[in-house]
PDB file of N, CA and C in Angstrom:
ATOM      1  N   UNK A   1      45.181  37.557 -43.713  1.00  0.00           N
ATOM      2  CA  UNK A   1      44.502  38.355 -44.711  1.00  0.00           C
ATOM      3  C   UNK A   1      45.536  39.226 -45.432  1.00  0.00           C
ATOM      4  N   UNK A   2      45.924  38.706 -46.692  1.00  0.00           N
ATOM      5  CA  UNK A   2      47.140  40.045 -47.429  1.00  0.00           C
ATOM      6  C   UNK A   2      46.943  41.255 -47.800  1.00  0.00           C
ATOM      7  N   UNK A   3      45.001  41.549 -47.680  1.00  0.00           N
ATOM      8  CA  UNK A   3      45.087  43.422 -47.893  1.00  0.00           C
ATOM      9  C   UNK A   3      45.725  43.496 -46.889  1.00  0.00           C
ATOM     10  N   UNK A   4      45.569  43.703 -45.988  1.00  0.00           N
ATOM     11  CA  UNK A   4      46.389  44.353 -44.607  1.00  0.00           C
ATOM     12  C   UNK A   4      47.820  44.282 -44.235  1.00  0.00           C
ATOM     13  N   UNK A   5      48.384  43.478 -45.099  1.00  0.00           N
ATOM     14  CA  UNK A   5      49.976  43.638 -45.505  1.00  0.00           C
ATOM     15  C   UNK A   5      49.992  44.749 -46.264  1.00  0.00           C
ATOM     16  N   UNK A   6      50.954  46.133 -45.523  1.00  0.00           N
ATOM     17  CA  UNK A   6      50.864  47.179 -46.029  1.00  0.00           C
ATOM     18  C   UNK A   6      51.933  47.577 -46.806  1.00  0.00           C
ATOM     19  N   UNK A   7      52.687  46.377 -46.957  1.00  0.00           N
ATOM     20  CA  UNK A   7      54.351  46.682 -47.626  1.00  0.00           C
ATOM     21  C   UNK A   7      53.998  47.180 -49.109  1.00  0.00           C
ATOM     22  N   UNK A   8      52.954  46.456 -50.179  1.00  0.00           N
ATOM     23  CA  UNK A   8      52.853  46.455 -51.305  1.00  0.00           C
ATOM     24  C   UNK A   8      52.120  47.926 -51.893  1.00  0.00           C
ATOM     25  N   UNK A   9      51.176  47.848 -51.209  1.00  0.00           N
ATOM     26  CA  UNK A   9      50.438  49.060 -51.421  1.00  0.00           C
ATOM     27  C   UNK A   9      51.013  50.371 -50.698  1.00  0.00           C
ATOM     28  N   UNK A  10      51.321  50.866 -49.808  1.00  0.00           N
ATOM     29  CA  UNK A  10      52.030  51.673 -49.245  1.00  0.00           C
ATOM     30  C   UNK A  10      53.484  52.285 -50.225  1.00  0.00           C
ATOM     31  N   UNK A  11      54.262  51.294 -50.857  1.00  0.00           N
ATOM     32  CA  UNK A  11      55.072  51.612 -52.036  1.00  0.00           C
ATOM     33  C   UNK A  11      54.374  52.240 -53.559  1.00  0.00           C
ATOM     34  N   UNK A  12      53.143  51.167 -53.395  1.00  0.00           N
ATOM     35  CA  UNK A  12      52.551  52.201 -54.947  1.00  0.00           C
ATOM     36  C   UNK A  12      51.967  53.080 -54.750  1.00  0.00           C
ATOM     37  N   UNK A  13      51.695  53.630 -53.077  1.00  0.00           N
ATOM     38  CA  UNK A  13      50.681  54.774 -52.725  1.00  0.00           C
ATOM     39  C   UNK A  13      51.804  55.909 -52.528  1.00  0.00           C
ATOM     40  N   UNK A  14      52.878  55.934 -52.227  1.00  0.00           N
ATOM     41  CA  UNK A  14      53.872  56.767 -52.524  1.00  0.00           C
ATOM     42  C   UNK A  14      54.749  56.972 -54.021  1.00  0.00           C
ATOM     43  N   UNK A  15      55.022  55.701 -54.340  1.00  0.00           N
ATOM     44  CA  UNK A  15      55.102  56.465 -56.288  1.00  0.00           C
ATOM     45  C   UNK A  15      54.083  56.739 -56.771  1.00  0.00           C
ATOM     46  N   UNK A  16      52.585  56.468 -56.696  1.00  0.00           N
ATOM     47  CA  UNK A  16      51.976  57.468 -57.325  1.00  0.00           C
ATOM     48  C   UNK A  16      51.841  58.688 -57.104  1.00  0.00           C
ATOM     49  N   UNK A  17      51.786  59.207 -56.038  1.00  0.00           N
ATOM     50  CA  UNK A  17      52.430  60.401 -55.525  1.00  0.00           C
ATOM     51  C   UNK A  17      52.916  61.150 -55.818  1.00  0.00           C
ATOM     52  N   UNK A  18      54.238  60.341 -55.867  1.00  0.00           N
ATOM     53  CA  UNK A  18      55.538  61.339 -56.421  1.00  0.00           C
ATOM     54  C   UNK A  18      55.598  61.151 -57.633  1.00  0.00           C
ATOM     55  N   UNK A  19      54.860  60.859 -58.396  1.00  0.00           N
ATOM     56  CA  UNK A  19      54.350  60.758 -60.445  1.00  0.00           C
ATOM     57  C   UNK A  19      53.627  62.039 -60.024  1.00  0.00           C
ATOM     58  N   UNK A  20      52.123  61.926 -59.245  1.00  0.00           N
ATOM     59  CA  UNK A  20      51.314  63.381 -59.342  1.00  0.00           C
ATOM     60  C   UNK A  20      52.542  64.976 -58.879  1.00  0.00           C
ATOM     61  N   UNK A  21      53.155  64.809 -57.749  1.00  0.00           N
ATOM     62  CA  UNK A  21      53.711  65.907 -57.300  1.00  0.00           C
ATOM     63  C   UNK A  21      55.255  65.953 -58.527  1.00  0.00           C
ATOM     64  N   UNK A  22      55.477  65.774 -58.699  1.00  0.00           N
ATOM     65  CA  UNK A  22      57.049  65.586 -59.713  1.00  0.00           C
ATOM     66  C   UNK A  22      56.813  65.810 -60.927  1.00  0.00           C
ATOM     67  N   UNK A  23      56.545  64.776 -61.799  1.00  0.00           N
ATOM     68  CA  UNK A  23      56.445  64.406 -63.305  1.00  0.00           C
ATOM     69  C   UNK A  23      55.080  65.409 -63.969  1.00  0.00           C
ATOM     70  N   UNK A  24      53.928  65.260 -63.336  1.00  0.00           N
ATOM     71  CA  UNK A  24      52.768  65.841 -64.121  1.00  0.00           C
ATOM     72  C   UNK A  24      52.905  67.955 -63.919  1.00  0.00           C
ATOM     73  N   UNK A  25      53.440  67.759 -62.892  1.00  0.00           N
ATOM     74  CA  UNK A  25      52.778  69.495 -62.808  1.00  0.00           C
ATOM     75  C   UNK A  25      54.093  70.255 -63.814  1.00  0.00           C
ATOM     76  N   UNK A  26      54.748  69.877 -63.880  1.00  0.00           N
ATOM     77  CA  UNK A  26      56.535  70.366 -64.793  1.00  0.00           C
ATOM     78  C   UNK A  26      55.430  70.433 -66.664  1.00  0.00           C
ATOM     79  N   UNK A  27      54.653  69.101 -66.959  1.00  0.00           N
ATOM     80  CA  UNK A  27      53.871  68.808 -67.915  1.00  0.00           C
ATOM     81  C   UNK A  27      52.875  70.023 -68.123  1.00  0.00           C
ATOM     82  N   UNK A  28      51.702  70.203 -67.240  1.00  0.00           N
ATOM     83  CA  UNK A  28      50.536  71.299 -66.971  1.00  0.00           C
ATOM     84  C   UNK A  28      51.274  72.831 -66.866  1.00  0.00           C
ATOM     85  N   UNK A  29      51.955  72.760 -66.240  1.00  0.00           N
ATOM     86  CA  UNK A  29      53.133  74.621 -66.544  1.00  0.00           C
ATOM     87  C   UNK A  29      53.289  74.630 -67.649  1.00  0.00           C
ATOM     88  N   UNK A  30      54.304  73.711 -68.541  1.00  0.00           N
ATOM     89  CA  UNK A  30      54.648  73.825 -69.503  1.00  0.00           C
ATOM     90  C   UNK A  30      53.694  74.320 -70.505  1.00  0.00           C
ATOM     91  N   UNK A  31      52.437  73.614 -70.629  1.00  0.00           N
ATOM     92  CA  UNK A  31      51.586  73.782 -71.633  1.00  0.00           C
ATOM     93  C   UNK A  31      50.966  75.399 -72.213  1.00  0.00           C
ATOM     94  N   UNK A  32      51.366  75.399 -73.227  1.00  0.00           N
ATOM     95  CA  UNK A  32      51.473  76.834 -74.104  1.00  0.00           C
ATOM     96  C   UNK A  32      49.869  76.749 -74.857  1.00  0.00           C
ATOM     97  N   UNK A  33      48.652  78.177 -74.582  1.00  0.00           N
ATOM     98  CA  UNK A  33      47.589  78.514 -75.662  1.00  0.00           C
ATOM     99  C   UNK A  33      47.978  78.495 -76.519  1.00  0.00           C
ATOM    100  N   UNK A  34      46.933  78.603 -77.193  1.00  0.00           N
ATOM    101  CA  UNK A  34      47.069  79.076 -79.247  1.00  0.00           C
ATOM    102  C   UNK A  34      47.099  80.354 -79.262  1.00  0.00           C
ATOM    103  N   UNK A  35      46.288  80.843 -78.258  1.00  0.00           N
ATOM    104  CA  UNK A  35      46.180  82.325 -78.615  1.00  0.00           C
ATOM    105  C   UNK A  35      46.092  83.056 -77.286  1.00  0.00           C
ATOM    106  N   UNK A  36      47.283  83.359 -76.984  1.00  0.00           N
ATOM    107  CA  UNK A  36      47.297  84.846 -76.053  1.00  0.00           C
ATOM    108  C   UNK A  36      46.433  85.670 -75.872  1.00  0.00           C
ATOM    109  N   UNK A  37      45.593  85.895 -74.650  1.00  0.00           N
ATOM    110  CA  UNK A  37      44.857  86.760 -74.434  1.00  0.00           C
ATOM    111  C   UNK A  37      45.259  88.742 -74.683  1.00  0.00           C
ATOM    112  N   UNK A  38      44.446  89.017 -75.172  1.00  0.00           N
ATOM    113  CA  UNK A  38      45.034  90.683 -75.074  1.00  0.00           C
ATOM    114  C   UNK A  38      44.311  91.357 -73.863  1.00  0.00           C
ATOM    115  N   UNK A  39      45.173  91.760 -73.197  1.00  0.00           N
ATOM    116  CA  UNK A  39      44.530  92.563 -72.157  1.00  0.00           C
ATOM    117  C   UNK A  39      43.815  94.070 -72.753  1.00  0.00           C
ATOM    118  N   UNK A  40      42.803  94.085 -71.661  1.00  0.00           N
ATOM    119  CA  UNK A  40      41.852  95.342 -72.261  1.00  0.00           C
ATOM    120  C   UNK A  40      42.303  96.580 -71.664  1.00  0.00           C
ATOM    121  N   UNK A  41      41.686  97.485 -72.459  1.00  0.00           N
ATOM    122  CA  UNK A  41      41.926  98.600 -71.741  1.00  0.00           C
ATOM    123  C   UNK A  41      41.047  99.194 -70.333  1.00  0.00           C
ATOM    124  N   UNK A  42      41.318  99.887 -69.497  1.00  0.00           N
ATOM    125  CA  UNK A  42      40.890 100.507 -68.371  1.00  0.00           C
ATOM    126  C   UNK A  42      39.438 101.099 -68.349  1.00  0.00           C
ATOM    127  N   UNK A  43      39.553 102.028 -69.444  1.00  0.00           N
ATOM    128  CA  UNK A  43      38.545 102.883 -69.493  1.00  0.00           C
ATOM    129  C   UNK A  43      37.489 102.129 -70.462  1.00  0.00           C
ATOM    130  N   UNK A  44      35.941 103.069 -70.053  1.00  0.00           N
ATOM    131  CA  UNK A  44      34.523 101.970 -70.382  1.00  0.00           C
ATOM    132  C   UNK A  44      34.708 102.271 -71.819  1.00  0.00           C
ATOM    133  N   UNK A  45      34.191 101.462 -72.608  1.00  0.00           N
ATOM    134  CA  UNK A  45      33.970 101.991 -74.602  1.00  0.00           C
ATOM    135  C   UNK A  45      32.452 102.692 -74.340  1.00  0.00           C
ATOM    136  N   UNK A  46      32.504 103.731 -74.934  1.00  0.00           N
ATOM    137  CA  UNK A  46      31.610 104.895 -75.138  1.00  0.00           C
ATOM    138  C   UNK A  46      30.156 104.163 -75.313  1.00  0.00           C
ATOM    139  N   UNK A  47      29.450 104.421 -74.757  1.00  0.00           N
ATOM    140  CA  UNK A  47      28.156 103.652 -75.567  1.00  0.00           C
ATOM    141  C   UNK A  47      27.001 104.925 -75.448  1.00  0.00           C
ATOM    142  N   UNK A  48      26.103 104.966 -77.267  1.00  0.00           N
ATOM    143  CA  UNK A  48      25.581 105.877 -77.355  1.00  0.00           C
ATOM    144  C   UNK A  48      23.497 104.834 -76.919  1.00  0.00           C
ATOM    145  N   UNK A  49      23.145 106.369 -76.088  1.00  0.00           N
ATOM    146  CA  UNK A  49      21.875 105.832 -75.563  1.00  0.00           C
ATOM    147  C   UNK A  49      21.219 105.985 -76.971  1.00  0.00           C
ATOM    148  N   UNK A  50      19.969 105.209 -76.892  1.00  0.00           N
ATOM    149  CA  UNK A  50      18.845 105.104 -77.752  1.00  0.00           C
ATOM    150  C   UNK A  50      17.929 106.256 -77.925  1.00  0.00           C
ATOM    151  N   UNK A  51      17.740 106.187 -79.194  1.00  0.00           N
ATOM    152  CA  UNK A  51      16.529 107.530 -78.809  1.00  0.00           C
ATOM    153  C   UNK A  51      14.814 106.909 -79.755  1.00  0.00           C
ATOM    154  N   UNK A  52      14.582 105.775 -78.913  1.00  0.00           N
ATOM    155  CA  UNK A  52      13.338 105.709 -79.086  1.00  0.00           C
ATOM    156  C   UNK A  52      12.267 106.601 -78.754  1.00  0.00           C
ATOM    157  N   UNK A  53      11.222 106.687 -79.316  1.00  0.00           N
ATOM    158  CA  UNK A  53       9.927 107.419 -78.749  1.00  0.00           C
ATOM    159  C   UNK A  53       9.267 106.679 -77.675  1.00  0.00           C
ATOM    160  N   UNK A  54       9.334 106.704 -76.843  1.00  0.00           N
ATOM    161  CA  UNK A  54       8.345 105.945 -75.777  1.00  0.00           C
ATOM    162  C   UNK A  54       6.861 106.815 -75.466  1.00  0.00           C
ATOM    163  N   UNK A  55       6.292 106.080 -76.305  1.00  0.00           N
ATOM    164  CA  UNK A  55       4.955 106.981 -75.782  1.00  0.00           C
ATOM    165  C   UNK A  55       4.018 105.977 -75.122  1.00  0.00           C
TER     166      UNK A  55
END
């Protein structure tokens, strides 16, 4: 039975591998947004309460 000859597959189950761990993640770091997030400030923005009539 030649699935179970593990010479063939065992070689492409380790270069694909070392394609995912090597080649792709150097690719995914690299990759630059369009637009830079701005960090916010600390403190809450003022918010004015309502002054409905609740009757």
């Amino acid at each position: 039975m030649p699935q179970l000859n593990p010479a063939p597959w065992f070689t492409i189950l380790i270069f694909s591998w070392m394609i995912f761990l090597i080649v792709i993640p150097p690719k995914v770091m690299a990759h630059t947004f369009p637009y830079e997030p701005t960090p916010q400030s600390a403190e809450k923005p003022k918010t004015d309460s309502w002054n409905w009539p609740w009757h």
